[in-house]
C-alpha atoms as a PDB file:
ATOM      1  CA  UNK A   1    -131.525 124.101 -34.126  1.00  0.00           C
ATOM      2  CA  UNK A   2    -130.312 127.448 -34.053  1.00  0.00           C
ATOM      3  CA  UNK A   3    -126.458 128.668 -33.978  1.00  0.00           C
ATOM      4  CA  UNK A   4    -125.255 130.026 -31.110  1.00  0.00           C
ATOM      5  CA  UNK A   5    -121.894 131.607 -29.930  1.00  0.00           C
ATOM      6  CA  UNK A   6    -120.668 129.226 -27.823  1.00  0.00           C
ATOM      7  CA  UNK A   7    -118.875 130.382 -24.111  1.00  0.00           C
ATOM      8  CA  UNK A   8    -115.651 128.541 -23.388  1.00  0.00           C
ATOM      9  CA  UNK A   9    -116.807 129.601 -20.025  1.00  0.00           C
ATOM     10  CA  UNK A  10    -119.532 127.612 -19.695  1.00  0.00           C
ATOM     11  CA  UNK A  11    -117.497 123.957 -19.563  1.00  0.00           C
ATOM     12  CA  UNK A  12    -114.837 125.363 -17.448  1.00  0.00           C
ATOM     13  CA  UNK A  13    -117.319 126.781 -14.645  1.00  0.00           C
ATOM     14  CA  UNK A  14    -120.408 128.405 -15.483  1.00  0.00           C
ATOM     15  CA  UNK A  15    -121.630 124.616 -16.597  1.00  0.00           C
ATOM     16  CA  UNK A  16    -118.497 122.441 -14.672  1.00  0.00           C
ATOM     17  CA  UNK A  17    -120.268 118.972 -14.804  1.00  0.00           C
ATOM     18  CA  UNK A  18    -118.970 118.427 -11.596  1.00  0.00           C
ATOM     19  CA  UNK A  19    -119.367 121.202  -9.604  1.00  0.00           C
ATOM     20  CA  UNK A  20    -121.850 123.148 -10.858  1.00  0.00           C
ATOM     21  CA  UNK A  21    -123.938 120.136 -12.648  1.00  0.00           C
ATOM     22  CA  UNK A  22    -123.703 117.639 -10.842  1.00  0.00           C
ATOM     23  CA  UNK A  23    -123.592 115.130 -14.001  1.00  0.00           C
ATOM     24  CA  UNK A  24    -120.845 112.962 -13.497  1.00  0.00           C
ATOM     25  CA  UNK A  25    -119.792 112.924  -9.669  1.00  0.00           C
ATOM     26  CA  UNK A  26    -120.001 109.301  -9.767  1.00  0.00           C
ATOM     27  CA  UNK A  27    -116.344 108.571 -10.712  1.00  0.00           C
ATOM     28  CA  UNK A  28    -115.197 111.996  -8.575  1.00  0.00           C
ATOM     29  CA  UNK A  29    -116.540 110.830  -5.279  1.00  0.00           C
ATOM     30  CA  UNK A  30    -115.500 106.577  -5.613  1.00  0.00           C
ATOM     31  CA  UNK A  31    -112.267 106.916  -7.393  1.00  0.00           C
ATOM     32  CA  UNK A  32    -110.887 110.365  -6.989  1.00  0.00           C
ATOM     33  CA  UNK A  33    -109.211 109.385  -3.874  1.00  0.00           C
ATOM     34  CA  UNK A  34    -105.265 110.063  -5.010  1.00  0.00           C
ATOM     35  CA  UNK A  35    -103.861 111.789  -7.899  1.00  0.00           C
ATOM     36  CA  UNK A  36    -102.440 108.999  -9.908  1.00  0.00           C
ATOM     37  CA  UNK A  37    -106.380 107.316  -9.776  1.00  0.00           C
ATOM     38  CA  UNK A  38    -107.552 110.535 -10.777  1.00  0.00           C
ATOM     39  CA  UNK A  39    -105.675 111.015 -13.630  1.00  0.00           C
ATOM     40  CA  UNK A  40    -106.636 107.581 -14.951  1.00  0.00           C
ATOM     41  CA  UNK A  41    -109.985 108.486 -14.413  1.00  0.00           C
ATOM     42  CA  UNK A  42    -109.251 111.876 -16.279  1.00  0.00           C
ATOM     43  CA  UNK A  43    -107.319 109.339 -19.379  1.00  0.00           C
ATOM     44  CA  UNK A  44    -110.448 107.255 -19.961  1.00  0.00           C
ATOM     45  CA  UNK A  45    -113.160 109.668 -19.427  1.00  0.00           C
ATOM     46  CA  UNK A  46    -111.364 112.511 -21.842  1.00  0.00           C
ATOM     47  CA  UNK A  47    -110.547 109.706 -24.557  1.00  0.00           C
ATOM     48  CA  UNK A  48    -113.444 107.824 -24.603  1.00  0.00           C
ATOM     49  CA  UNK A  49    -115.966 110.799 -23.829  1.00  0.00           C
ATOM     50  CA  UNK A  50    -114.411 112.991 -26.836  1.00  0.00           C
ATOM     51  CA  UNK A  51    -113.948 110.833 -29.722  1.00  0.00           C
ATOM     52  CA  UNK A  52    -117.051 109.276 -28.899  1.00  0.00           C
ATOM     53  CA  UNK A  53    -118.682 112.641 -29.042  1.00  0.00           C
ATOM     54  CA  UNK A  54    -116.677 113.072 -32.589  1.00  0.00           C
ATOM     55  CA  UNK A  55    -117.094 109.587 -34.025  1.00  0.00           C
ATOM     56  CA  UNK A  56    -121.388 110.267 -33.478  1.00  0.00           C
ATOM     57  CA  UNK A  57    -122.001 113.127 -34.987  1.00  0.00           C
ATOM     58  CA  UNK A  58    -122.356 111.315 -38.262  1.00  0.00           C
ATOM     59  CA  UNK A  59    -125.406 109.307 -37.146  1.00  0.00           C
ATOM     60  CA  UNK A  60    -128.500 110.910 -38.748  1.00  0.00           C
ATOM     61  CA  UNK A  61    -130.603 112.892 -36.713  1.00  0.00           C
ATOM     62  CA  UNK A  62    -133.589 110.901 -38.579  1.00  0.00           C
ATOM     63  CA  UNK A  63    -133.055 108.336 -36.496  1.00  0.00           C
ATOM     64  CA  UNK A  64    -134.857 107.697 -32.863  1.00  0.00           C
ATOM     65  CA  UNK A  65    -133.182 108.783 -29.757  1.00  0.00           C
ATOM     66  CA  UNK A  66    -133.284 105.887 -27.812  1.00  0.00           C
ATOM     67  CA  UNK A  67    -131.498 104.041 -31.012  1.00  0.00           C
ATOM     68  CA  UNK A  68    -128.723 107.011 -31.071  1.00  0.00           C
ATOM     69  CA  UNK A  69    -128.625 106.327 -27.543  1.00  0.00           C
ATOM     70  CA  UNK A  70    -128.038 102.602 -28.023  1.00  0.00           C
ATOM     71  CA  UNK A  71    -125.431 103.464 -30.757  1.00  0.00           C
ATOM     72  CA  UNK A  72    -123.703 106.062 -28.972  1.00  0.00           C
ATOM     73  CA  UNK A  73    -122.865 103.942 -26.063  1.00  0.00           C
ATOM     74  CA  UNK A  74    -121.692 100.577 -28.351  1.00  0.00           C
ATOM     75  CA  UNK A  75    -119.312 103.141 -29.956  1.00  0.00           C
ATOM     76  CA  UNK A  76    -118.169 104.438 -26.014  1.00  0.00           C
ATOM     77  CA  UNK A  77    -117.639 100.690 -25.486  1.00  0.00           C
ATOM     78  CA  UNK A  78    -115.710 100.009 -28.450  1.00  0.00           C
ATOM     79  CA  UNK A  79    -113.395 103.177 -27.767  1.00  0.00           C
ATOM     80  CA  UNK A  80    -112.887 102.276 -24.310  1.00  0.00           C
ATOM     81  CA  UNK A  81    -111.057  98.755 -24.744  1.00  0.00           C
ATOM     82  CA  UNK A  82    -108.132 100.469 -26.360  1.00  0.00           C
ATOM     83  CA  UNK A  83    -108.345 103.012 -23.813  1.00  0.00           C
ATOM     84  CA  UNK A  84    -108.008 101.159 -20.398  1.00  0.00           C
ATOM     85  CA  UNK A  85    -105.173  99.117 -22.541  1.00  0.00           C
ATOM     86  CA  UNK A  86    -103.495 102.316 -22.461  1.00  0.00           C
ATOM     87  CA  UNK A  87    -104.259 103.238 -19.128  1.00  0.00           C
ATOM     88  CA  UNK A  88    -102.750 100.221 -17.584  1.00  0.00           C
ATOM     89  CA  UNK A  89     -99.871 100.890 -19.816  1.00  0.00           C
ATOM     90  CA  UNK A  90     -99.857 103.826 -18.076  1.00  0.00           C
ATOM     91  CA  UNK A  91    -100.883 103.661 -14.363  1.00  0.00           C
ATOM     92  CA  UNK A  92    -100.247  99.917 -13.854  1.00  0.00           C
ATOM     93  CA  UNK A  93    -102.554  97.412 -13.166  1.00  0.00           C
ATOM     94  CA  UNK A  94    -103.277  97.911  -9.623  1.00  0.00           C
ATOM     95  CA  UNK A  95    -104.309 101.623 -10.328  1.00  0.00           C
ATOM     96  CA  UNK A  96    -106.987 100.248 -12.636  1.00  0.00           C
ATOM     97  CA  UNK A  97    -108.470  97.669 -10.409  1.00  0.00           C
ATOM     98  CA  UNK A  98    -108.368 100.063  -7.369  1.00  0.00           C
ATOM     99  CA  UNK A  99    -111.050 102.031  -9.242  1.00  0.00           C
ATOM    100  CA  UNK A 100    -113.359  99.321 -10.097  1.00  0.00           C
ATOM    101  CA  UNK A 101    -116.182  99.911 -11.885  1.00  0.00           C
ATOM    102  CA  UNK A 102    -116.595 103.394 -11.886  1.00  0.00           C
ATOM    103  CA  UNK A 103    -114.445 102.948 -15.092  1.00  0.00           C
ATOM    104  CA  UNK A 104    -116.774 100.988 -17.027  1.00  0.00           C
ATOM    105  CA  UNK A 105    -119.103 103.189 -16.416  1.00  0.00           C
ATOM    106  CA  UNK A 106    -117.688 106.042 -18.055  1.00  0.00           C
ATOM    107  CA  UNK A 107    -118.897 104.642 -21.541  1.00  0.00           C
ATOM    108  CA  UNK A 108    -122.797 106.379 -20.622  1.00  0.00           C
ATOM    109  CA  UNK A 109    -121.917 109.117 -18.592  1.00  0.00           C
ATOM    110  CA  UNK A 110    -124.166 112.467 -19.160  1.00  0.00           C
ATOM    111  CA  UNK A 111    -121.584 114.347 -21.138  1.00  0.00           C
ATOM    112  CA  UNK A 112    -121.939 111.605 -24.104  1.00  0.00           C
ATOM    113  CA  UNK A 113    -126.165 110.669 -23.503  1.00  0.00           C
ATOM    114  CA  UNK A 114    -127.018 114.233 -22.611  1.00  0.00           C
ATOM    115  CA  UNK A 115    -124.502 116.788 -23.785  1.00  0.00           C
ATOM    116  CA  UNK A 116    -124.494 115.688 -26.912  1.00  0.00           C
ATOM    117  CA  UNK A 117    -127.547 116.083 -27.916  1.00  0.00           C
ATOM    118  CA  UNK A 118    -128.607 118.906 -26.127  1.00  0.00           C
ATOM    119  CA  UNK A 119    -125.580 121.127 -27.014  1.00  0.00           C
ATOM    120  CA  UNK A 120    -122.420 119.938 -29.231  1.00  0.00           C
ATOM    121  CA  UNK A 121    -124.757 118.196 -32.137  1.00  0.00           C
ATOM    122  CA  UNK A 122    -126.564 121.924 -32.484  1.00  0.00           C
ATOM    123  CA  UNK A 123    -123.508 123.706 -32.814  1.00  0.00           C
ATOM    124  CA  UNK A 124    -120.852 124.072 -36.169  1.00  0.00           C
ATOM    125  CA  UNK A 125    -118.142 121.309 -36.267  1.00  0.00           C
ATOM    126  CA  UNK A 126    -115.396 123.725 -35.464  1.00  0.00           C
ATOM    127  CA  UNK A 127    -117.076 124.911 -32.173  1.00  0.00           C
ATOM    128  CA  UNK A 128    -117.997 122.260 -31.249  1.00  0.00           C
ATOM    129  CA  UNK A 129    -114.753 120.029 -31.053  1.00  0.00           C
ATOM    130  CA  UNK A 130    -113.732 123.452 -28.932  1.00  0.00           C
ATOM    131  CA  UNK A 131    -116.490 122.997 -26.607  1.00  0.00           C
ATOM    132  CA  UNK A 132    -116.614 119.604 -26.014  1.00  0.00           C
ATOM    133  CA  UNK A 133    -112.960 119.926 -24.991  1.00  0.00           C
ATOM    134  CA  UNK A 134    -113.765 123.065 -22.685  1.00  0.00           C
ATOM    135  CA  UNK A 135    -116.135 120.049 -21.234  1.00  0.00           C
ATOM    136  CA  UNK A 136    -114.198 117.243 -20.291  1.00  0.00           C
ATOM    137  CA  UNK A 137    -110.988 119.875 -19.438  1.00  0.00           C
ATOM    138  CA  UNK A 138    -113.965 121.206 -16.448  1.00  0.00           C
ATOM    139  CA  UNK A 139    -114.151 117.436 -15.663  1.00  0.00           C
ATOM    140  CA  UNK A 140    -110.483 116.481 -15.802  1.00  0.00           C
ATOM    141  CA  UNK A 141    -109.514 119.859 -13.690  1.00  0.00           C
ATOM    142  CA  UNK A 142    -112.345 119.072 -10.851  1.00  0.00           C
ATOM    143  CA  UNK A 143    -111.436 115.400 -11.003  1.00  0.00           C
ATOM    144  CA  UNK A 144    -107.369 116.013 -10.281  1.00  0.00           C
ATOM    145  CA  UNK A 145    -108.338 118.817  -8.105  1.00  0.00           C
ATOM    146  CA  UNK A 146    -110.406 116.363  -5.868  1.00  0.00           C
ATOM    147  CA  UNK A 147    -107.874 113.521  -6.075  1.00  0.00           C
ATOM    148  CA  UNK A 148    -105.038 115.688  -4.974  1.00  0.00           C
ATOM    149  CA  UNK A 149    -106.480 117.395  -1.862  1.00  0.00           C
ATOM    150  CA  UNK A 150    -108.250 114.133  -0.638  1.00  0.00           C
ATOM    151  CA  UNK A 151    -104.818 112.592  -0.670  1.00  0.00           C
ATOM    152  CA  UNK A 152    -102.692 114.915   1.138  1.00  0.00           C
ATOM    153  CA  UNK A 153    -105.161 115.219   3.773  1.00  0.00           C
ATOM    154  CA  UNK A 154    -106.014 111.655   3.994  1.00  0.00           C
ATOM    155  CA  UNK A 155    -102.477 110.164   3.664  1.00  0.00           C
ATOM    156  CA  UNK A 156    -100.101 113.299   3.304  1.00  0.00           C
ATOM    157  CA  UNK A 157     -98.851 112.480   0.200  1.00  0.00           C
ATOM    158  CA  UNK A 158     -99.645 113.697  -3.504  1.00  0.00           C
ATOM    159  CA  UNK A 159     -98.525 111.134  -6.380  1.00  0.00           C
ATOM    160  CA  UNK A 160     -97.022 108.730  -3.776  1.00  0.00           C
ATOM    161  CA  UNK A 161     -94.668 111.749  -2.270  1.00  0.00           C
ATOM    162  CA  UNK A 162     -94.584 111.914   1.498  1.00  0.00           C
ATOM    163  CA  UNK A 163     -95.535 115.626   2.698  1.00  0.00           C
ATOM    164  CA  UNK A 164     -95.377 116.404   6.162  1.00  0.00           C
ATOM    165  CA  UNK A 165     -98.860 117.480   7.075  1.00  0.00           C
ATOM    166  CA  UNK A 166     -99.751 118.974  10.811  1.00  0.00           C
ATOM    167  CA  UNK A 167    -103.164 116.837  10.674  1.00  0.00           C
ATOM    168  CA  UNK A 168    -104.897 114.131   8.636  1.00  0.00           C
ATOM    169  CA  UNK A 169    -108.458 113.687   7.760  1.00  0.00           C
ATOM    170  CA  UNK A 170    -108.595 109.601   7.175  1.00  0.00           C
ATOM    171  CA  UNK A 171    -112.439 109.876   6.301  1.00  0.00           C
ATOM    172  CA  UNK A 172    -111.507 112.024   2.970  1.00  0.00           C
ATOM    173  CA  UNK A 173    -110.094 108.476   1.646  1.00  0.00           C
ATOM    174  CA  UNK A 174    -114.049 107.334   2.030  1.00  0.00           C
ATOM    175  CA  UNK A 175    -116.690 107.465  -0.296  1.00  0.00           C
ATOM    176  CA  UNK A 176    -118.760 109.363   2.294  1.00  0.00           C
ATOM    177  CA  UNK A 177    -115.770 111.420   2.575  1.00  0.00           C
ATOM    178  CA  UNK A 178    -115.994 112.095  -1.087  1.00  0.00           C
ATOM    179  CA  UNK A 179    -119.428 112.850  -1.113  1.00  0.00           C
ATOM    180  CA  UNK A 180    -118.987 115.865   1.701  1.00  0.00           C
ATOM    181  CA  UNK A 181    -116.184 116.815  -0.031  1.00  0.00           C
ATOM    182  CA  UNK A 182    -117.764 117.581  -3.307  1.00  0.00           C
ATOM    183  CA  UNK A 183    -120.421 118.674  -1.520  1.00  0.00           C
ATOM    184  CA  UNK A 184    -118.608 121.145   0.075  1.00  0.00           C
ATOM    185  CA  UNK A 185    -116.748 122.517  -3.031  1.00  0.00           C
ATOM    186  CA  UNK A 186    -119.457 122.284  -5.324  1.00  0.00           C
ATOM    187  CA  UNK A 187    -121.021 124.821  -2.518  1.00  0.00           C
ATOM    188  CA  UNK A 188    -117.846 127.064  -2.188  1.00  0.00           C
ATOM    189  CA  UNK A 189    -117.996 127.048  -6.420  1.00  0.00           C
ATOM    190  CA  UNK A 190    -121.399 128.156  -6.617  1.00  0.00           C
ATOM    191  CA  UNK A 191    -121.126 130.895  -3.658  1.00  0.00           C
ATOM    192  CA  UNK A 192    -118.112 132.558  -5.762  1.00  0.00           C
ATOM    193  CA  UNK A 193    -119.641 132.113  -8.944  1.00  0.00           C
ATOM    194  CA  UNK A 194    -123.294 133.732  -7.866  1.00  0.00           C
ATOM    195  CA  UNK A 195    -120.929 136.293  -5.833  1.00  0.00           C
ATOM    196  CA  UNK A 196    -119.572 137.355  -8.857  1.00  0.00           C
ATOM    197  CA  UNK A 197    -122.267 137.017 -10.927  1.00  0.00           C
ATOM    198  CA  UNK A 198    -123.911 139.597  -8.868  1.00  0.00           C
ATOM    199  CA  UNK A 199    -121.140 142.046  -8.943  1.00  0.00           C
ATOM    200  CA  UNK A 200    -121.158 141.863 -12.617  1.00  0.00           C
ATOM    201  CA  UNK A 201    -124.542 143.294 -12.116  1.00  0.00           C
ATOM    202  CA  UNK A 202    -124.261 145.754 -10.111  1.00  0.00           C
ATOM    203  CA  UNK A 203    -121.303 147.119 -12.271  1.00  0.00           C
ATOM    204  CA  UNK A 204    -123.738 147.661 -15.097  1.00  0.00           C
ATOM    205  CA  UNK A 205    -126.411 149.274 -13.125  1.00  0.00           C
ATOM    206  CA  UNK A 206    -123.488 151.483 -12.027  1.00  0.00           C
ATOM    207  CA  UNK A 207    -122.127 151.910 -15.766  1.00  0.00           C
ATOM    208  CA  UNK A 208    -125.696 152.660 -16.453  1.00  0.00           C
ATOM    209  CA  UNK A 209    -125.962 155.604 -14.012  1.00  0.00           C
ATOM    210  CA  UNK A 210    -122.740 157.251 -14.585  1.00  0.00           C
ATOM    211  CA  UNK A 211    -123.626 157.367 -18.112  1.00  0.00           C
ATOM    212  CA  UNK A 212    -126.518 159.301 -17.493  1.00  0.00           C
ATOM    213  CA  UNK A 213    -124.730 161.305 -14.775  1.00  0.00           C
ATOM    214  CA  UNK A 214    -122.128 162.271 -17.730  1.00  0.00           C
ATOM    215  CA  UNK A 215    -124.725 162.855 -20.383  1.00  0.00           C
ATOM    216  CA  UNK A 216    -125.875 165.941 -18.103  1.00  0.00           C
ATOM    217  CA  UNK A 217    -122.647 166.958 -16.917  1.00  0.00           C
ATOM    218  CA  UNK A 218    -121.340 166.801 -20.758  1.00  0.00           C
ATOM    219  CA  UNK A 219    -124.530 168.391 -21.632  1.00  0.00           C
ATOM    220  CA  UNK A 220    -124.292 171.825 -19.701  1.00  0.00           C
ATOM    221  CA  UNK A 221    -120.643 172.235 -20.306  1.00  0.00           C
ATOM    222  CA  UNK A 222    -120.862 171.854 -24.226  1.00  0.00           C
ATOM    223  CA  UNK A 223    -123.715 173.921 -24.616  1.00  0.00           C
ATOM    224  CA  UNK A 224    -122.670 176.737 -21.567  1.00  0.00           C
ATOM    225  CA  UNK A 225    -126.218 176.809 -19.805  1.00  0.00           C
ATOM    226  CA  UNK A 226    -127.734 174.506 -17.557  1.00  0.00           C
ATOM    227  CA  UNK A 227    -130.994 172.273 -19.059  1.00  0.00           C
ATOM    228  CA  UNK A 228    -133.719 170.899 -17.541  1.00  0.00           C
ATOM    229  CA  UNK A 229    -134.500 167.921 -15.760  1.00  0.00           C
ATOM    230  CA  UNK A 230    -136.636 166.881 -19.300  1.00  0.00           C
ATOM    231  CA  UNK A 231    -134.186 168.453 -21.714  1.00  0.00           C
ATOM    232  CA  UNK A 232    -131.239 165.888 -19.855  1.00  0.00           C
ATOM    233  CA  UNK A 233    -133.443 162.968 -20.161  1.00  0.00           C
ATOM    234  CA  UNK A 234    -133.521 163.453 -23.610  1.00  0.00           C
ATOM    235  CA  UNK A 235    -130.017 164.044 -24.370  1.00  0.00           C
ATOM    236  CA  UNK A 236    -129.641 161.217 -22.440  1.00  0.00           C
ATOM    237  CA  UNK A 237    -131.681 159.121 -24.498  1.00  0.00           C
ATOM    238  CA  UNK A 238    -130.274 160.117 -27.573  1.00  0.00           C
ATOM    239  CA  UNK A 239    -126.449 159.202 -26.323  1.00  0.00           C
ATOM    240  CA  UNK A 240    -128.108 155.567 -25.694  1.00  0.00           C
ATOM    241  CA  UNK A 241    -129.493 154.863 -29.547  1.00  0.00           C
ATOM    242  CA  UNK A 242    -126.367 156.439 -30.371  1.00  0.00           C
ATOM    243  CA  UNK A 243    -124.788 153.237 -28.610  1.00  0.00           C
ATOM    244  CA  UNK A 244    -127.606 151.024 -30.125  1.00  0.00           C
ATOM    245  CA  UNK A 245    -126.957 152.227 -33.466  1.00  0.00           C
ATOM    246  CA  UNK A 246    -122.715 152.372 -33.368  1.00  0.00           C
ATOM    247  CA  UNK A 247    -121.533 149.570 -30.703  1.00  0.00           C
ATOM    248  CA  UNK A 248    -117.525 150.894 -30.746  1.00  0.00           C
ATOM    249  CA  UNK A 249    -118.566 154.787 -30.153  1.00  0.00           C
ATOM    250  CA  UNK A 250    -117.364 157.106 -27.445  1.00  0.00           C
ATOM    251  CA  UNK A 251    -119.484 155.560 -24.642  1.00  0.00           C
ATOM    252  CA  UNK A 252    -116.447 152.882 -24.618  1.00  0.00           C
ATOM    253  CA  UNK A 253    -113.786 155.684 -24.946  1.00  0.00           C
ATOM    254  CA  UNK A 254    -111.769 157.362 -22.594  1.00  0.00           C
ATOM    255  CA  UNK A 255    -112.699 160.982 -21.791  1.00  0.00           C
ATOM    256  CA  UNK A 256    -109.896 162.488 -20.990  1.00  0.00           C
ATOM    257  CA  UNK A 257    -108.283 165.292 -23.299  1.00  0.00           C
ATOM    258  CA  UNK A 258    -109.872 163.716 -26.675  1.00  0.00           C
ATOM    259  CA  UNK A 259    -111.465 166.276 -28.588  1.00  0.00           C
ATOM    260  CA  UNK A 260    -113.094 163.405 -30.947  1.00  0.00           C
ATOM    261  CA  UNK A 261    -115.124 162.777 -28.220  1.00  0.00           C
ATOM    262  CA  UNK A 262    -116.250 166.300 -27.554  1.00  0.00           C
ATOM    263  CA  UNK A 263    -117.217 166.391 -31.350  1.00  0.00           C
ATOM    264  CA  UNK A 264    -119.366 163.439 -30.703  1.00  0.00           C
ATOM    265  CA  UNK A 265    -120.607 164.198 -27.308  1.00  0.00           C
ATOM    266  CA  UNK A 266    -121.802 167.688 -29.380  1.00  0.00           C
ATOM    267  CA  UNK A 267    -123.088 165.681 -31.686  1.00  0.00           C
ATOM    268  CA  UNK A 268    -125.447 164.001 -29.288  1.00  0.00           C
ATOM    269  CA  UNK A 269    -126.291 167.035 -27.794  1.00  0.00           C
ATOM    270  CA  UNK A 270    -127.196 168.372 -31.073  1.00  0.00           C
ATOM    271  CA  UNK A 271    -129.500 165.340 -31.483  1.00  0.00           C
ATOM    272  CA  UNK A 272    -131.070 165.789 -28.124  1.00  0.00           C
ATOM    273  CA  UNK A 273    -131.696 169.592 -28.889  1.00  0.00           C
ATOM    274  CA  UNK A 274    -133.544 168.571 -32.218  1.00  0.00           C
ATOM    275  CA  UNK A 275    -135.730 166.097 -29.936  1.00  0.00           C
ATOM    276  CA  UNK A 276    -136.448 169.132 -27.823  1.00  0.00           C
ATOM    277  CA  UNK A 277    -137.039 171.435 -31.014  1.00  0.00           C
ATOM    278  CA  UNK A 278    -139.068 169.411 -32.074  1.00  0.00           C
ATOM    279  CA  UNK A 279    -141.489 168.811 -29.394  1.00  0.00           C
ATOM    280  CA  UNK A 280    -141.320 172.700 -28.793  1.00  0.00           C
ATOM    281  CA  UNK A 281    -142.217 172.906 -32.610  1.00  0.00           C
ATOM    282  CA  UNK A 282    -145.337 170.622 -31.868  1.00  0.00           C
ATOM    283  CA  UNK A 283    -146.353 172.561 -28.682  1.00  0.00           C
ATOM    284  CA  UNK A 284    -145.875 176.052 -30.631  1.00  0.00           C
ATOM    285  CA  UNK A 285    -148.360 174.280 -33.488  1.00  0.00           C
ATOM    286  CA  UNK A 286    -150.697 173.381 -31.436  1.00  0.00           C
ATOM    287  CA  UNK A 287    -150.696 176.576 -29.545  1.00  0.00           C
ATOM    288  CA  UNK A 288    -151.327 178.438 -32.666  1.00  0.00           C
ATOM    289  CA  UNK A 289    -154.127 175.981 -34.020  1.00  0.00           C
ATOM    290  CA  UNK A 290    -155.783 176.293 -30.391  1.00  0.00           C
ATOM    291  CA  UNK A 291    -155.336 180.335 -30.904  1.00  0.00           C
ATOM    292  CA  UNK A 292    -156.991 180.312 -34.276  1.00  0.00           C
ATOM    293  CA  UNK A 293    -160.219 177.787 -33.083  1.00  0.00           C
ATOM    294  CA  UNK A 294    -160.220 180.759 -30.701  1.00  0.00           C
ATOM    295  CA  UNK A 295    -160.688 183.848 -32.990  1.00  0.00           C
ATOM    296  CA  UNK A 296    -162.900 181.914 -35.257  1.00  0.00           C
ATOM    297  CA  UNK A 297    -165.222 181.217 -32.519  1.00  0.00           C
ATOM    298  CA  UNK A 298    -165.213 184.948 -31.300  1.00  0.00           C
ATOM    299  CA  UNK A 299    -165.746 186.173 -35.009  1.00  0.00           C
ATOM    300  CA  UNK A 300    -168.560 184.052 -35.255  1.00  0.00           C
ATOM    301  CA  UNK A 301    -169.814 185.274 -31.929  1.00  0.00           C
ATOM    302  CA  UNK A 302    -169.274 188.659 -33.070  1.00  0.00           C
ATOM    303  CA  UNK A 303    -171.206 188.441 -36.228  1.00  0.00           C
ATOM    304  CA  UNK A 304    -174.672 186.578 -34.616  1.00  0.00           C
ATOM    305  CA  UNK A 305    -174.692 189.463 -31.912  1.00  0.00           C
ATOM    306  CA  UNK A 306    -176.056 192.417 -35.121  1.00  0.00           C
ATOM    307  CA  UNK A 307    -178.763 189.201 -36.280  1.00  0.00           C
ATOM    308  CA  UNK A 308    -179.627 188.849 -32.934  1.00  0.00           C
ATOM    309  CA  UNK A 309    -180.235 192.581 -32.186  1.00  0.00           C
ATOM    310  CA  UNK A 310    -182.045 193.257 -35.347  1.00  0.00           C
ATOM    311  CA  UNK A 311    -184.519 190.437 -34.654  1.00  0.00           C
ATOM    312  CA  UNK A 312    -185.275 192.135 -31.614  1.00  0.00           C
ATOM    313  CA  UNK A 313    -186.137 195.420 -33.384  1.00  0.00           C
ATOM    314  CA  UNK A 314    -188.823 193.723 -35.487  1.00  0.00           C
END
């Protein structure tokens, strides 16, 4: 599989399991319900889901995927006893058994069956521990963030702490009260993120035409006469491989008073010109060939018309 440069993005939001994959929502919607079960979901999930990811990277790629499946999830299973041994260490007991068997479960959720294979085993050891942590810090930060607001609405406390809320929402405690409220975020998280996406866009297109709306402007004022609408396309076009060809040039420079970047800009004007000498050259040539065909056809006209009269005197 081909290399390539992973996004830290991606984990965090572009690719948030929760939000914006829907991959593990499971253990969001049942247990997320306070803080202190969400961070014990967050302990056993980032635990078990990393070093399992870690631990299985050694298993040969020769092998079938449903076995690397099967091994994958006895090595999630193995990991996770000395995990929820620390989590009740942690949490307590009753923590624990308040979220059931959406614990367990965590040993074959997507980010070990799927992820796995489909991203962290194709990328170098180095980025890929990064990623994989990106991953579950998406999951842990969607998880808490759940837990936290479905608790002060629902009881009006976070971690236990009484806060004096105007109104409570007793449904949010639910699982259908979970569901619409992931539902409703994952919605929200999408809206921004397309939003933005598409503002992104439009800031290129923009980039895009102020580049060419400075490529004439810088145009006329370095060589002192106006060009036409051909001659700026050109010019244009030659500023743009110029960016092709050197990435850190003055098209990501600032303008203003740096004569380096008049001695470039002239330098793409320069190019431009030669474009336009060029093809001026080529038109010239071809006038001149097309002016030549020309004569040579009237000399030979010239030189038939005495035959043709002296046949006519015979």
């Amino acid at each position: 599989m081909e290399n390539k440069k992973i996004s830290l993005k991606d984990g965090l939001y572009k690719q948030n399991i929760v939000f914006m994959s829907g991959l593990v929502i499971a253990p969001a919607i049942a247990c997320a319900t306070t803080l202190m079960k969400s961070l014990a979901v967050c302990l056993v999930f980032s635990l078990v889901s990393f070093f399992t990811i870690m631990l299985c990277r050694a298993v040969p790629r020769k092998i079938a995927y449903t076995l690397r499946v099967i091994i994958y999830s006895l090595a999630a299973s193995a990991l996770y006893i000395p995990t929820i041994l620390l989590a009740k260490a942690i949490f307590g007991m009753d923590i624990i058994t308040a979220a059931g068997v959406y614990l367990p479960v965590l040993v074959t959720n997507s980010l070990i069956l799927s992820k796995a294979e489909t991203r962290f085993y194709g990328e170098p050891f180095g980025d890929m521990v990064m990623d994989c942590a990106v991953f579950i810090a998406g999951f842990d930060i969607a998880c808490i963030f759940t837990g936290a607001v479905r608790e002060l609405f629902a009881k009006s406390t976070i971690g236990g702490a009484y806060i004096n809320m105007p109104f409570t929402i007793p449904a949010l405690e639910t699982t259908f009260g979970g569901f619409l409220f992931i539902g409703v975020c994952a919605g929200i998280f999408r809206g921004i993120y397309n939003y933005r996406k598409e503002q992104l866009l439009n800031d290129e297109r923009d980039e895009e035409d102020d580049l060419l709306e400075y490529a004439e402007d810088m145009g006329e004022f370095l060589t002192g006469k106006k060009h036409s609408e051909p001659e700026k396309i050109k010019i244009y076009k030659a500023s743009k491989n110029k960016k092709r060809e050197e990435p850190e040039n003055i098209l990501d420079m600032s303008f203003n008073d740096n004569s380096s970047v008049l001695d470039e800009f002239a330098a793409i004007v320069a190019e431009g010109a030669e474009i336009i000498a060029e093809e001026k050259t080529e038109d010239e040539e071809a006038e001149e060939k097309t002016e030549d065909i020309t004569e040579e056809a009237a000399s030979d006209e010239e030189k038939e018309e005495p035959e043709n009269d002296e046949e006519d005197t015979e």
